[in-house]
PDB file of N, CA and C in Angstrom:
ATOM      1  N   UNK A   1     102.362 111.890  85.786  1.00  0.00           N
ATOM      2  CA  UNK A   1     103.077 111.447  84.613  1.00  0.00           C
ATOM      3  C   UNK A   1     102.212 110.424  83.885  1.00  0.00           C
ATOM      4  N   UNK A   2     101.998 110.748  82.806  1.00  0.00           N
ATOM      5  CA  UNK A   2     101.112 109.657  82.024  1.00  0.00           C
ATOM      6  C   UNK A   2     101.759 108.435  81.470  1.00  0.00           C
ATOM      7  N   UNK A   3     101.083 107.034  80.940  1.00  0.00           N
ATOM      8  CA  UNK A   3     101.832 106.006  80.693  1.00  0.00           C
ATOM      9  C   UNK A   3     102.639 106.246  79.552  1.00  0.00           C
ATOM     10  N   UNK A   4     103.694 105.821  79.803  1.00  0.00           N
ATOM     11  CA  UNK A   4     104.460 106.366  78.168  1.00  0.00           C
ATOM     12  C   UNK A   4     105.251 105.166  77.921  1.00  0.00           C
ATOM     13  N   UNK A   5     105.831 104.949  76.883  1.00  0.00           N
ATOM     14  CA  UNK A   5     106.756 104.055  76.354  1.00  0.00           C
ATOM     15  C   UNK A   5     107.437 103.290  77.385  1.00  0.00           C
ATOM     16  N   UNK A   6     107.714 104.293  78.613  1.00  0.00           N
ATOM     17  CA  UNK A   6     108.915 103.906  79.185  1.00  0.00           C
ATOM     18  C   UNK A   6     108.547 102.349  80.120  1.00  0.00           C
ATOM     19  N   UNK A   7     106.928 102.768  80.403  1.00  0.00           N
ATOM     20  CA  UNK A   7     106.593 101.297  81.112  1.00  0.00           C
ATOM     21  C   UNK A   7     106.443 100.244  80.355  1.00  0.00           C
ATOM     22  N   UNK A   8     106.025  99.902  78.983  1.00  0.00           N
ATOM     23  CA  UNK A   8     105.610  99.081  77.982  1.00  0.00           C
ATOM     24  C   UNK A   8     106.593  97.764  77.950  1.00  0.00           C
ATOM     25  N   UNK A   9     107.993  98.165  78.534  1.00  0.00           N
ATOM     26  CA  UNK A   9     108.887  96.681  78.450  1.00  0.00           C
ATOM     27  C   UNK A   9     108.030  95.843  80.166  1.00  0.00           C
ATOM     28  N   UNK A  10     108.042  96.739  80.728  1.00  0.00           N
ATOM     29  CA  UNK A  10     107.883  96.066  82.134  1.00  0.00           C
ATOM     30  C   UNK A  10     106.213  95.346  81.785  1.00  0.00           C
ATOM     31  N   UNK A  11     105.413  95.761  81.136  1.00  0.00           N
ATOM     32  CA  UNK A  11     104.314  95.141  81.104  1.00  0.00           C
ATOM     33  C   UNK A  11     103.859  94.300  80.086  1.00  0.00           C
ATOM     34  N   UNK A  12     105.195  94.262  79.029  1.00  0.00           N
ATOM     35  CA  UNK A  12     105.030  92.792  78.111  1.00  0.00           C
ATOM     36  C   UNK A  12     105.757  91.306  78.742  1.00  0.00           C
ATOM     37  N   UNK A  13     106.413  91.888  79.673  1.00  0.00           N
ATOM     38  CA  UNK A  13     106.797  90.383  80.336  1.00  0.00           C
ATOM     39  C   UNK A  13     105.638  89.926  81.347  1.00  0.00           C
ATOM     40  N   UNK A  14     104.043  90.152  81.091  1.00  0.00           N
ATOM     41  CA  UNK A  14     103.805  89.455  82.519  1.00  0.00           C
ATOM     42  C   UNK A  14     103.579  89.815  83.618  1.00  0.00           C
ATOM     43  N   UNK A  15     103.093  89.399  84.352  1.00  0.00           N
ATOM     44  CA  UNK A  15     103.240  89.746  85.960  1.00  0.00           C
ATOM     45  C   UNK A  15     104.571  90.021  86.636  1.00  0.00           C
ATOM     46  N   UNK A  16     105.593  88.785  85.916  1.00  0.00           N
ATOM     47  CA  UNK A  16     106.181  88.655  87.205  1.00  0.00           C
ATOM     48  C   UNK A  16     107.534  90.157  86.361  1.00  0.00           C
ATOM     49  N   UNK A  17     107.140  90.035  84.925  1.00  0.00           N
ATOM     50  CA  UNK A  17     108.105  91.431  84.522  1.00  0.00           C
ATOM     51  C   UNK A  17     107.905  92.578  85.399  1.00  0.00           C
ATOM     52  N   UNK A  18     106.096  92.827  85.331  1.00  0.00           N
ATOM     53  CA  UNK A  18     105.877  93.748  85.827  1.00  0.00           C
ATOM     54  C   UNK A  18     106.056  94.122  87.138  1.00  0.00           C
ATOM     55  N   UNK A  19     106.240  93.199  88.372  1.00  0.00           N
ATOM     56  CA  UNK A  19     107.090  93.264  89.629  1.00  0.00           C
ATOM     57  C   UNK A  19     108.056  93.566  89.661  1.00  0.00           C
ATOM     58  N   UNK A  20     108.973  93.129  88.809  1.00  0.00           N
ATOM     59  CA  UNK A  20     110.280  92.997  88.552  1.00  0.00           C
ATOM     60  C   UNK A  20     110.744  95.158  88.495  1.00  0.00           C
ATOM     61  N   UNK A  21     110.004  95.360  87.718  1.00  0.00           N
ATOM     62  CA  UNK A  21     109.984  96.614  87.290  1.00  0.00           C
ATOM     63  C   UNK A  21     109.623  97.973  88.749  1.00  0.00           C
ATOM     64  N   UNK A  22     108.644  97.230  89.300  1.00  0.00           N
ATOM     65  CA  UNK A  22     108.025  97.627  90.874  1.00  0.00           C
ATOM     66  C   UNK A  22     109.054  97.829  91.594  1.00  0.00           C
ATOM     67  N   UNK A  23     110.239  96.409  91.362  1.00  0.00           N
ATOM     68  CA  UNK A  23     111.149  96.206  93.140  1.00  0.00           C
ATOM     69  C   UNK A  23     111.823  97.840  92.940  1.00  0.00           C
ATOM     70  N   UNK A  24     112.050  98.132  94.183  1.00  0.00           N
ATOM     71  CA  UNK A  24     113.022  98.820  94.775  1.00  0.00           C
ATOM     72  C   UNK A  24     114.522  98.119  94.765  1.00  0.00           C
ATOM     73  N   UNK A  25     115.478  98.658  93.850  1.00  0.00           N
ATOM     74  CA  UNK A  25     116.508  98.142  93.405  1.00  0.00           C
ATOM     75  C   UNK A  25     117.770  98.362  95.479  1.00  0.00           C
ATOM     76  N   UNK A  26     117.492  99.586  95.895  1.00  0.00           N
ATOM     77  CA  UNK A  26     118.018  99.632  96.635  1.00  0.00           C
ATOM     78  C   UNK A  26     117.771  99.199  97.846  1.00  0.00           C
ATOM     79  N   UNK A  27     116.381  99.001  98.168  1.00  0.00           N
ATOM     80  CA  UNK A  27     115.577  98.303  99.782  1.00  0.00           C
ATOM     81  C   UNK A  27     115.852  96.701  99.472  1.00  0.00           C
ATOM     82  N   UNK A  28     115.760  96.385  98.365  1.00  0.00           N
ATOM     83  CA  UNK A  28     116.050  94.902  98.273  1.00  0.00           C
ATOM     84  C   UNK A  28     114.650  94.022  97.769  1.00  0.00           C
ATOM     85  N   UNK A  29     114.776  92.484  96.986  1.00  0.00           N
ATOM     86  CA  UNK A  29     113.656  92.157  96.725  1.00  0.00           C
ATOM     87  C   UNK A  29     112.381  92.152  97.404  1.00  0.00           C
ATOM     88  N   UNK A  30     112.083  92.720  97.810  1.00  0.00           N
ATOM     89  CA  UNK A  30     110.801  92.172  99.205  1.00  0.00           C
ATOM     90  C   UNK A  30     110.048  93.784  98.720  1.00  0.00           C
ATOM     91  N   UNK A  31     110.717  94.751  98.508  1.00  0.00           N
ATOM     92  CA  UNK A  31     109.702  95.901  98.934  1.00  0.00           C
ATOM     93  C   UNK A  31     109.934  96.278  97.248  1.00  0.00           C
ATOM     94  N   UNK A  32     108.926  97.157  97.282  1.00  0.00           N
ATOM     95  CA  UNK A  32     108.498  97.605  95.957  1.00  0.00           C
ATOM     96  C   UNK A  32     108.347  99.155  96.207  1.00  0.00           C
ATOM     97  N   UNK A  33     108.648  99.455  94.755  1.00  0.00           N
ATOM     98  CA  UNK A  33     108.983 100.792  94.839  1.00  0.00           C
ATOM     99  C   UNK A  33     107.483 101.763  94.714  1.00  0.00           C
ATOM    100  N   UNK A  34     107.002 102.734  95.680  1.00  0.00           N
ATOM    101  CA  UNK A  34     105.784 103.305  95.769  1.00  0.00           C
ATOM    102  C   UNK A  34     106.310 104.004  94.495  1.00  0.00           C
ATOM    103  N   UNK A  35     106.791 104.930  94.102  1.00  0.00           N
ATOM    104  CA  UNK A  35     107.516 106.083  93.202  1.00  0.00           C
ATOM    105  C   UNK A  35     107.050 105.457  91.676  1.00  0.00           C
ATOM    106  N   UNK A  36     107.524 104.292  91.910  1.00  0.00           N
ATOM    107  CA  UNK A  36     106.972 103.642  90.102  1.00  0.00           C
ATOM    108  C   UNK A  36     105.925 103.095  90.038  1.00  0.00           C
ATOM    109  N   UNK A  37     105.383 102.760  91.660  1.00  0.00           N
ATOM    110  CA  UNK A  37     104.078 102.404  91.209  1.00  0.00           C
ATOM    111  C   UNK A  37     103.142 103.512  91.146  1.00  0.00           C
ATOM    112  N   UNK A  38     103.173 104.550  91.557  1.00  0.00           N
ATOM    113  CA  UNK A  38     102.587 105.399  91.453  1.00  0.00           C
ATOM    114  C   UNK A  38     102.801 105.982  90.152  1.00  0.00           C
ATOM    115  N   UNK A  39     104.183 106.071  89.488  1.00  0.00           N
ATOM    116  CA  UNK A  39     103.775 106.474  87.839  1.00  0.00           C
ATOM    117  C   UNK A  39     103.503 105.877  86.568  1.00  0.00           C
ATOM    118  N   UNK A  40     103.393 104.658  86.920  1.00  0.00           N
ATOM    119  CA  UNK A  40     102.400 103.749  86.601  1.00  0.00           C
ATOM    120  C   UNK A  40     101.198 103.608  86.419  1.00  0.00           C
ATOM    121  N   UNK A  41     100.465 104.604  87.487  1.00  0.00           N
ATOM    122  CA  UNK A  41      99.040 104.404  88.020  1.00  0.00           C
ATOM    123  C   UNK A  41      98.517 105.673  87.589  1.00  0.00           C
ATOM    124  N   UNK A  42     100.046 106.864  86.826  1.00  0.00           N
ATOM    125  CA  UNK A  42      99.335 108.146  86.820  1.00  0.00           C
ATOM    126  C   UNK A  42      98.956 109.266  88.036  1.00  0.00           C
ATOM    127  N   UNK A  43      99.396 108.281  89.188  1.00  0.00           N
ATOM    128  CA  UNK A  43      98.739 109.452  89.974  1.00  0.00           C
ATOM    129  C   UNK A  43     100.196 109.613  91.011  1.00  0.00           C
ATOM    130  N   UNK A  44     100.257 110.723  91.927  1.00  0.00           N
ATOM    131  CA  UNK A  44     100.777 111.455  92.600  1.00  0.00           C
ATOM    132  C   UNK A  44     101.172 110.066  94.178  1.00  0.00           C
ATOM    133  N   UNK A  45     102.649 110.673  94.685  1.00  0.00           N
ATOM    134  CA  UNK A  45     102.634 109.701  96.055  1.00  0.00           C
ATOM    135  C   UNK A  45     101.362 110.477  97.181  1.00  0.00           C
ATOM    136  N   UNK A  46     100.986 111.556  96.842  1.00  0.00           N
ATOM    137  CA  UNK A  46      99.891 112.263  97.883  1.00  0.00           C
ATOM    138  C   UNK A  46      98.551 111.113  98.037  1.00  0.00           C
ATOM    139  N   UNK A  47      98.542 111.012  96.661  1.00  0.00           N
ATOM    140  CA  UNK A  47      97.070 110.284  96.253  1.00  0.00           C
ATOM    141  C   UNK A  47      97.101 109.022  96.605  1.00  0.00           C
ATOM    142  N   UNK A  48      98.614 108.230  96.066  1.00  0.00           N
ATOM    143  CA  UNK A  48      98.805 106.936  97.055  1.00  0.00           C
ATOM    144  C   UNK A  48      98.461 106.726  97.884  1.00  0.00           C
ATOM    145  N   UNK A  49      99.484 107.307  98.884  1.00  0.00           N
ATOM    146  CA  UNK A  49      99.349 107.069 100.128  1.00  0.00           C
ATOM    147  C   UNK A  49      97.997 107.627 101.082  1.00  0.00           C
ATOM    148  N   UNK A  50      97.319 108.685 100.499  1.00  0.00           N
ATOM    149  CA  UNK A  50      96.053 108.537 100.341  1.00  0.00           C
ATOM    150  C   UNK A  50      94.897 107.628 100.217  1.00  0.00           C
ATOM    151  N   UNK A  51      95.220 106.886  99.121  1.00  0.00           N
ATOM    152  CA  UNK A  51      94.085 105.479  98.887  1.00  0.00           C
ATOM    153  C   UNK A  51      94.697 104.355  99.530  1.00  0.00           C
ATOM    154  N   UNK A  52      96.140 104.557 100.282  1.00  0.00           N
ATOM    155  CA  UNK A  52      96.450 102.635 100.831  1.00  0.00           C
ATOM    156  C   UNK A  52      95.911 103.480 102.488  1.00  0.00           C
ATOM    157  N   UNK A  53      95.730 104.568 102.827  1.00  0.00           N
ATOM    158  CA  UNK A  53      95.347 104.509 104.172  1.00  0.00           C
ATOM    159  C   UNK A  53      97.073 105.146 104.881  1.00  0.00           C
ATOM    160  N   UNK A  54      97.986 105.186 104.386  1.00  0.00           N
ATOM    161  CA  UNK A  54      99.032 105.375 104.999  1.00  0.00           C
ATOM    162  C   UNK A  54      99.540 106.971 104.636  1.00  0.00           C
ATOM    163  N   UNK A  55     100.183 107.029 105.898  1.00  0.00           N
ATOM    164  CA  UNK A  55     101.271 108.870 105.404  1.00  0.00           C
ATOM    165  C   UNK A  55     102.024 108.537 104.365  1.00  0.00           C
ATOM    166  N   UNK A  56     102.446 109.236 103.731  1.00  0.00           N
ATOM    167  CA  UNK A  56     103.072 109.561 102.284  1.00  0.00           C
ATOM    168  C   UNK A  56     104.917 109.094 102.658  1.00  0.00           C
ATOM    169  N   UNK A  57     105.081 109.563 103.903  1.00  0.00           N
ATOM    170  CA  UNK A  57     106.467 109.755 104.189  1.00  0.00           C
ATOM    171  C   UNK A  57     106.379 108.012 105.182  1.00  0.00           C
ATOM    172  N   UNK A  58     105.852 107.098 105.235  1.00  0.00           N
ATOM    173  CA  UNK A  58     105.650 105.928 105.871  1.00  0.00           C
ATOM    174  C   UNK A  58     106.451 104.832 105.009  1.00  0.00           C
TER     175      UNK A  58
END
């Protein structure tokens, strides 16, 4: 998914917007959501979890 409009609020607030935008609404503040950071980044959870070293399903 390429960057589109939809991220542009989360990355005019900042860093701490742009976390904000990351958390995982349902795991709770502490963990961040792989799913948005990955469409964020453009690339696939394969490729993620690929470049952090970890299984996809981890």
């Amino acid at each position: 998914m390429p960057m589109t409009a939809a991220y542009a609020p989360a990355l005019n607030h900042g860093f701490e917007g742009f976390l904000d935008f990351l958390r995982d609404q349902e795991a709770g503040p502490a963990v961040l959501s792989p799913k948005r950071f990955s469409d964020v980044l453009s690339i696939d959870l394969q490729t993620l979890a690929g470049q952090a070293h970890v299984h996809r399903n981890t």
